[in-house]
PDB file of N, CA and C in Angstrom:
ATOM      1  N   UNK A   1      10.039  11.374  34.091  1.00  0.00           N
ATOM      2  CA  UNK A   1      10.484  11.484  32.714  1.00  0.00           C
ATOM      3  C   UNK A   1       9.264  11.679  31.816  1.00  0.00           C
ATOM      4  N   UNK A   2       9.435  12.758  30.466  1.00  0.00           N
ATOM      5  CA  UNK A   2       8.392  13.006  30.188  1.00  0.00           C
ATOM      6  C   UNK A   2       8.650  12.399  28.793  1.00  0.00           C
ATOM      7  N   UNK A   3       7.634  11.772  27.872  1.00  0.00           N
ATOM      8  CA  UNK A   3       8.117  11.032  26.470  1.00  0.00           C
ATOM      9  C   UNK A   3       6.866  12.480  25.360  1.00  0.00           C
ATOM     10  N   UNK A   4       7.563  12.273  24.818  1.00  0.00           N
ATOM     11  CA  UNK A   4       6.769  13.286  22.982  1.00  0.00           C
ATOM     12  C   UNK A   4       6.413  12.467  22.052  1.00  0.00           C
ATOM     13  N   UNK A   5       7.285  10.989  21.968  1.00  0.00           N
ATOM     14  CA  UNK A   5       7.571  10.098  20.492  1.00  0.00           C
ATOM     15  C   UNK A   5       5.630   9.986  20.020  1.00  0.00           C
ATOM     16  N   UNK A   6       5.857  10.243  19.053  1.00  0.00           N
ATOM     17  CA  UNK A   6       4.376   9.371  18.523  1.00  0.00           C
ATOM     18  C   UNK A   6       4.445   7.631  18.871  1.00  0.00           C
ATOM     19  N   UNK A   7       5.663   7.299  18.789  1.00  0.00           N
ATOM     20  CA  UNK A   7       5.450   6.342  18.678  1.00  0.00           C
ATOM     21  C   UNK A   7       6.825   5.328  19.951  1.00  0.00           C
ATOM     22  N   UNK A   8       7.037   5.074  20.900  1.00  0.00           N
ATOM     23  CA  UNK A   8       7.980   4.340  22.059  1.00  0.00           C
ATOM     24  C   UNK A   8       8.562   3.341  21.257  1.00  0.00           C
ATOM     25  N   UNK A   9       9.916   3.133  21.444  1.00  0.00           N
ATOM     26  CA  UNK A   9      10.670   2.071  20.867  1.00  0.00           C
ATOM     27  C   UNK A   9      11.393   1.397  22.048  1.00  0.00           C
ATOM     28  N   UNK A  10      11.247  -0.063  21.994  1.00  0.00           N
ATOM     29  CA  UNK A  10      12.000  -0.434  23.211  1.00  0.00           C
ATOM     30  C   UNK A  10      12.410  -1.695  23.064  1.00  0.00           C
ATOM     31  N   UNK A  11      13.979  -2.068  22.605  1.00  0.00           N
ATOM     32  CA  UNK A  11      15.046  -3.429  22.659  1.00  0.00           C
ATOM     33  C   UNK A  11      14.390  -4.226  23.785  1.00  0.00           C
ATOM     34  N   UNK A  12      13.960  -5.260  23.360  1.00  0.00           N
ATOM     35  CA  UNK A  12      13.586  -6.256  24.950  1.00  0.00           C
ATOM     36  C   UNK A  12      14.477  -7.643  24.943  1.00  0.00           C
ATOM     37  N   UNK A  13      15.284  -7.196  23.853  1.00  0.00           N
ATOM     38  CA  UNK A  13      15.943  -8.688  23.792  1.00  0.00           C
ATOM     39  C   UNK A  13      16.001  -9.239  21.784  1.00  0.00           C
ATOM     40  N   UNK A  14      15.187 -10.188  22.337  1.00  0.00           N
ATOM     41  CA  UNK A  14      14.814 -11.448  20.909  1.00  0.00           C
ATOM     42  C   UNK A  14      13.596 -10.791  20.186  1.00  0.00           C
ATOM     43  N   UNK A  15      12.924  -9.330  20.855  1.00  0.00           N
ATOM     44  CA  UNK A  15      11.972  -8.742  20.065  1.00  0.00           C
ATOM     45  C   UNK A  15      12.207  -7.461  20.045  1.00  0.00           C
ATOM     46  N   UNK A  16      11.104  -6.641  19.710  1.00  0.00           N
ATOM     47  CA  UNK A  16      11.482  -5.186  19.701  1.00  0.00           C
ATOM     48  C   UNK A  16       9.944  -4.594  19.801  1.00  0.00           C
ATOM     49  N   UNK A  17       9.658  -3.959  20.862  1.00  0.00           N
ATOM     50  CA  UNK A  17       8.246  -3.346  21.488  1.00  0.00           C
ATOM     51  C   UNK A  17       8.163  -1.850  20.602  1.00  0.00           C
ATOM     52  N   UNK A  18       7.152  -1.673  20.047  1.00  0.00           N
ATOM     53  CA  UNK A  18       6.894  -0.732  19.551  1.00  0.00           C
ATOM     54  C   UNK A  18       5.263   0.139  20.428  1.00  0.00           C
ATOM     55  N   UNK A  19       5.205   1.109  21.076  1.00  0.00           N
ATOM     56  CA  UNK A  19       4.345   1.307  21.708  1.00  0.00           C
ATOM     57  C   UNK A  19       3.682   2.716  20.754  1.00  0.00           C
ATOM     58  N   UNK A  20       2.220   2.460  20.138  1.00  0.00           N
ATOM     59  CA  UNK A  20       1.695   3.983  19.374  1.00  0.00           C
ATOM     60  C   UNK A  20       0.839   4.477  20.604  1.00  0.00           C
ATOM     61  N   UNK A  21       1.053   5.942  20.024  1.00  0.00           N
ATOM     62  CA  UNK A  21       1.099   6.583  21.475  1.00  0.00           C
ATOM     63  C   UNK A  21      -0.150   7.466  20.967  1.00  0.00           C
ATOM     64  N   UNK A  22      -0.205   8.033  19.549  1.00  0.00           N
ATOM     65  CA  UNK A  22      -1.133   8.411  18.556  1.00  0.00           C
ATOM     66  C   UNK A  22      -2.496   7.794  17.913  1.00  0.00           C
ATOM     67  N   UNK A  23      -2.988   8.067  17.517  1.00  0.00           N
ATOM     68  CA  UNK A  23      -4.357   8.154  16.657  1.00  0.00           C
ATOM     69  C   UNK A  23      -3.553   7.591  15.297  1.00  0.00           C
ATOM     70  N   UNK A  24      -2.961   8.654  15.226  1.00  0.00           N
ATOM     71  CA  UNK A  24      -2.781   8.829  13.656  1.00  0.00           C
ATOM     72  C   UNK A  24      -1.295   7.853  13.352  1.00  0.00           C
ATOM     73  N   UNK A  25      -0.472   7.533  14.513  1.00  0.00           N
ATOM     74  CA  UNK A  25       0.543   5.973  14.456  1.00  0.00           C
ATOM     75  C   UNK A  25      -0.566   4.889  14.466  1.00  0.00           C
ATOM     76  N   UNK A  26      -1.047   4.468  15.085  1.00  0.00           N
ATOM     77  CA  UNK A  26      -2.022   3.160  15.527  1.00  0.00           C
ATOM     78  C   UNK A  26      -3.124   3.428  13.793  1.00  0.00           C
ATOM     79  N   UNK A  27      -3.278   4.328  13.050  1.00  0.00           N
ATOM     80  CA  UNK A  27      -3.929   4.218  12.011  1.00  0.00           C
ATOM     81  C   UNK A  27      -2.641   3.897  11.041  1.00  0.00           C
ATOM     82  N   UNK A  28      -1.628   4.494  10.777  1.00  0.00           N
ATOM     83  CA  UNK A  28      -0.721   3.727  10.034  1.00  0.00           C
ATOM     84  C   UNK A  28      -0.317   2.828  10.342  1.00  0.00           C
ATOM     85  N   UNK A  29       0.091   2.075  11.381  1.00  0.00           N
ATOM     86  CA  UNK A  29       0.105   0.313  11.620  1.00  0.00           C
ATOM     87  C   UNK A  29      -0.541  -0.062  10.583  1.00  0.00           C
ATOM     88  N   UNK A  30      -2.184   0.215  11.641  1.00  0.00           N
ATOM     89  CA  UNK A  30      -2.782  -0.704  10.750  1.00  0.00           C
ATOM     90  C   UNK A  30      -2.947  -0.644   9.198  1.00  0.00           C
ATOM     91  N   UNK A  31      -2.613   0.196   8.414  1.00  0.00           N
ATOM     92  CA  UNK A  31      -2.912   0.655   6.987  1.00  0.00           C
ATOM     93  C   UNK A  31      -1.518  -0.650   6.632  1.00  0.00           C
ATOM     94  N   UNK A  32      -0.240   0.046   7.126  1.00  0.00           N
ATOM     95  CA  UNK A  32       1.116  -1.020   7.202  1.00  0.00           C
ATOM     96  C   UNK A  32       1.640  -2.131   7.342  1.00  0.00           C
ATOM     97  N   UNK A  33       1.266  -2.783   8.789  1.00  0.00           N
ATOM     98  CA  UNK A  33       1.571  -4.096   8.832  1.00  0.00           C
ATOM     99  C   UNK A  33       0.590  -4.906   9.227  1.00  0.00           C
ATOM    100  N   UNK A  34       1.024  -6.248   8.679  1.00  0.00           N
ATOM    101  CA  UNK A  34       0.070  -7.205   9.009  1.00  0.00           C
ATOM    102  C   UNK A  34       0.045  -7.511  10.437  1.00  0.00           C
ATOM    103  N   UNK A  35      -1.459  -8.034  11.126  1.00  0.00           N
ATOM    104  CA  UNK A  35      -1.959  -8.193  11.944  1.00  0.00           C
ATOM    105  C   UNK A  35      -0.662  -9.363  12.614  1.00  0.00           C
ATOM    106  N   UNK A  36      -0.788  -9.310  14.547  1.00  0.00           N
ATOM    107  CA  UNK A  36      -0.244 -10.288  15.221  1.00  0.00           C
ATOM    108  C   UNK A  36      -0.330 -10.863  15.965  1.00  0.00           C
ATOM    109  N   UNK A  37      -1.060 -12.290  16.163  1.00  0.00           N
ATOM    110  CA  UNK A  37      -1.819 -12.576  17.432  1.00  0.00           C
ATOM    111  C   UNK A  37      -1.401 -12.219  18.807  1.00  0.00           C
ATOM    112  N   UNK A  38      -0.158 -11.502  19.363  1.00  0.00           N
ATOM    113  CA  UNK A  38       0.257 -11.449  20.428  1.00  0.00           C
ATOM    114  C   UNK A  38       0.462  -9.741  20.792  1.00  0.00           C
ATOM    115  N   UNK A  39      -0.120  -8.918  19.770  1.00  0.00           N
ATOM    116  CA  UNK A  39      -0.112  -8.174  19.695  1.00  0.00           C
ATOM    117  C   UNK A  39      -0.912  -7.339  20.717  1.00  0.00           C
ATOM    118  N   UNK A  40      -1.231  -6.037  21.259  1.00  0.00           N
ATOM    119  CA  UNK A  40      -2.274  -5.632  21.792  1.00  0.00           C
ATOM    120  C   UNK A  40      -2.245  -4.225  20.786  1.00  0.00           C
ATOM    121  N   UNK A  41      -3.618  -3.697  21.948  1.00  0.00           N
ATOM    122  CA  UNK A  41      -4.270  -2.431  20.613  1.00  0.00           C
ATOM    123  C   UNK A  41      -2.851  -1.519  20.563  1.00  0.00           C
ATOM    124  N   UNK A  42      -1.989  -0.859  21.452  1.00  0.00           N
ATOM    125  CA  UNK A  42      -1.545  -0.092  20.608  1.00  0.00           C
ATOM    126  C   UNK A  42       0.341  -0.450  21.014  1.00  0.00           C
ATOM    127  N   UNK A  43       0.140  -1.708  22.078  1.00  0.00           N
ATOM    128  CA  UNK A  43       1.499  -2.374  22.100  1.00  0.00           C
ATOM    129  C   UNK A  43       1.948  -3.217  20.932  1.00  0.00           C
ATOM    130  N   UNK A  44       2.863  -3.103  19.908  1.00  0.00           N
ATOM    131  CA  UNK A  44       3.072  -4.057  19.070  1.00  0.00           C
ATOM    132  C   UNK A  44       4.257  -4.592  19.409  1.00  0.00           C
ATOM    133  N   UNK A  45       4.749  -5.964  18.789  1.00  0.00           N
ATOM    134  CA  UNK A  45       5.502  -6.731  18.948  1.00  0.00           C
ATOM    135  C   UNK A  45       6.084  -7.147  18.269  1.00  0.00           C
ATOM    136  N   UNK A  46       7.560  -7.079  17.249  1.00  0.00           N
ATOM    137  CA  UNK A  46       7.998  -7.090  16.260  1.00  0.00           C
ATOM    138  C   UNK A  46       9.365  -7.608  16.304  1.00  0.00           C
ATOM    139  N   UNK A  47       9.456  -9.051  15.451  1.00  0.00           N
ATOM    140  CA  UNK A  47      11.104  -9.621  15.379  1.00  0.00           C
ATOM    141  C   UNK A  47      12.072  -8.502  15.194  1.00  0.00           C
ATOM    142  N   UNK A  48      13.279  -8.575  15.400  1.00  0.00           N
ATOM    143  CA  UNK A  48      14.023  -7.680  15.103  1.00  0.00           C
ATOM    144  C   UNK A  48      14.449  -7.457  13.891  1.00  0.00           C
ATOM    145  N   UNK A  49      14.038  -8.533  12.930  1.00  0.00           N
ATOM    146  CA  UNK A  49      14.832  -8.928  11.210  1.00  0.00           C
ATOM    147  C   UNK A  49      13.801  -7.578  10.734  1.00  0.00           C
ATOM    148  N   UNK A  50      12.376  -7.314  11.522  1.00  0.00           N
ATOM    149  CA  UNK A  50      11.344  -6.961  10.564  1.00  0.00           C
ATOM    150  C   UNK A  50      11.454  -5.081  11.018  1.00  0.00           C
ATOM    151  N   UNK A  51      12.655  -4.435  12.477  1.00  0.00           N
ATOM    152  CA  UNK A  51      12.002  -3.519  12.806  1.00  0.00           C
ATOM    153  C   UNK A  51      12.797  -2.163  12.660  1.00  0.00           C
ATOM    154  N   UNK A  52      13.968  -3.002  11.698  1.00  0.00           N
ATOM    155  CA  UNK A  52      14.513  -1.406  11.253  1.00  0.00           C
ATOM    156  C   UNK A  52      13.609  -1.054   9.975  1.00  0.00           C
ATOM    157  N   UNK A  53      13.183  -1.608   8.985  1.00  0.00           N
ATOM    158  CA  UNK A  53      12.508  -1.312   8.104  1.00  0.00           C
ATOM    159  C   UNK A  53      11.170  -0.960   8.265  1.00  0.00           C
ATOM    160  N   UNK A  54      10.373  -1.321   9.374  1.00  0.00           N
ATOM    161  CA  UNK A  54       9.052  -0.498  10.103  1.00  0.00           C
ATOM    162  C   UNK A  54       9.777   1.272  11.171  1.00  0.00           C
ATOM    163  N   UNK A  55      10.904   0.952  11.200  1.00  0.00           N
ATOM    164  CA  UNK A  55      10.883   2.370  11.969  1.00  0.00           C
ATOM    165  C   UNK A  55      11.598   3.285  10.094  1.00  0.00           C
ATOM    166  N   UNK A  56      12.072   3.154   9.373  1.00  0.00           N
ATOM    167  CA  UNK A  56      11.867   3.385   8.531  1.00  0.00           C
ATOM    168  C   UNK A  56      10.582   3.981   7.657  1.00  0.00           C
ATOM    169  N   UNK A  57      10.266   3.108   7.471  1.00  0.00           N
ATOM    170  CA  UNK A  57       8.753   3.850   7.388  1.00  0.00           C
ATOM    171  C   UNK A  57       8.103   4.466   8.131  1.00  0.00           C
ATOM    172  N   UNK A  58       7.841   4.702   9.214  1.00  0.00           N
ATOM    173  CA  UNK A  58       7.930   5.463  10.706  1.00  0.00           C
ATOM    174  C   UNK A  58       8.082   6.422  10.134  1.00  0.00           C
ATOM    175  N   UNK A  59       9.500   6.761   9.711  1.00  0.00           N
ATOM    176  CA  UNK A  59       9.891   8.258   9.962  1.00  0.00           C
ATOM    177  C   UNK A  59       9.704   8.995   8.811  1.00  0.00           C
ATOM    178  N   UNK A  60       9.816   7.982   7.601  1.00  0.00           N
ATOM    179  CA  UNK A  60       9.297   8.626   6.647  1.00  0.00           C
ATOM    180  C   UNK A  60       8.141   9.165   6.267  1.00  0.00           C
ATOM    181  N   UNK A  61       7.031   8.446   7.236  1.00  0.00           N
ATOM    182  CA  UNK A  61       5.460   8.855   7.330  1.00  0.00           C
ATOM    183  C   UNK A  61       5.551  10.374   8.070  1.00  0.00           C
ATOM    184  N   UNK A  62       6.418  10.764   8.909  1.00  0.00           N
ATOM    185  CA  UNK A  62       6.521  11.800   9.348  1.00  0.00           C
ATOM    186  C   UNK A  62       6.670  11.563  10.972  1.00  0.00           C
ATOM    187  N   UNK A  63       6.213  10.581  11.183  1.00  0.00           N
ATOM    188  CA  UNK A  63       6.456  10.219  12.924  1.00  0.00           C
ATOM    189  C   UNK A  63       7.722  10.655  13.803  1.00  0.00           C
ATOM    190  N   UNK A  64       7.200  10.540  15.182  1.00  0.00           N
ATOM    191  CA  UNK A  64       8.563  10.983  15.871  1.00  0.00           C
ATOM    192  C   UNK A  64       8.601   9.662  16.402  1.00  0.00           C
ATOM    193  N   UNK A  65      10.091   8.430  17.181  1.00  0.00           N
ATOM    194  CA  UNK A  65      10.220   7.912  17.668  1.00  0.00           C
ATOM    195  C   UNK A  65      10.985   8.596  19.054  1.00  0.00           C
ATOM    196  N   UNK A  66      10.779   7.357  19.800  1.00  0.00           N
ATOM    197  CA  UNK A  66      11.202   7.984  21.127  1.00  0.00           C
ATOM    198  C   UNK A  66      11.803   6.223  21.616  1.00  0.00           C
ATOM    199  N   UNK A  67      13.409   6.047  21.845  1.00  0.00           N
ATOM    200  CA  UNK A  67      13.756   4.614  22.709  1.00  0.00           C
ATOM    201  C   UNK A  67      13.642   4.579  23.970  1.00  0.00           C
ATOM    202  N   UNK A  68      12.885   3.715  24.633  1.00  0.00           N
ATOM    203  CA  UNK A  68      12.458   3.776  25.575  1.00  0.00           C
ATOM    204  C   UNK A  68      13.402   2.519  26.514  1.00  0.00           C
TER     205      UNK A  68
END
C-alpha cells in the first residue's frame, strides 16, 4: 500500500495518532500546537476532544490527510 497524505491519521482508540510525513507539516505543528511530552519528532499524539479542530486546520493550511 502506497500513502501521499502529508500528513497519516490514525483512530487508536482513547487517542488519535497523527503521523507528519513533510517538512513543511512537522513546521506547521510546530508554529500550531503546543509541545507534548509523549510526543515524538514527527509522531504526534492527540486527545480526541483536541483532533477534529487540528485536522481542520490541516486542511485549511493546504495539507493532504491520509486515515491510516
Amino acid at each position: 500500500m502506497s500513502h501521499q497524505g502529508d500528513i497519516f491519521v490514525k483512530n487508536e482508540g482513547s487517542i488519535v495518532l497523527f503521523i507528519l510525513n513533510t517538512p513543511d507539516a512537522y513546521e506547521w505543528w510546530l508554529e500550531n500546537v503546543e509541545p507534548n511530552s509523549v510526543d515524538g519528532p514527527r509522531r504526534k499524539v492527540v486527545e480526541h476532544r483536541y483532533a477534529a479542530d487540528l485536522i481542520t486546520g490541516l486542511l485549511k493550511a493546504g495539507f493532504t490527510l491520509e486515515e491510516i
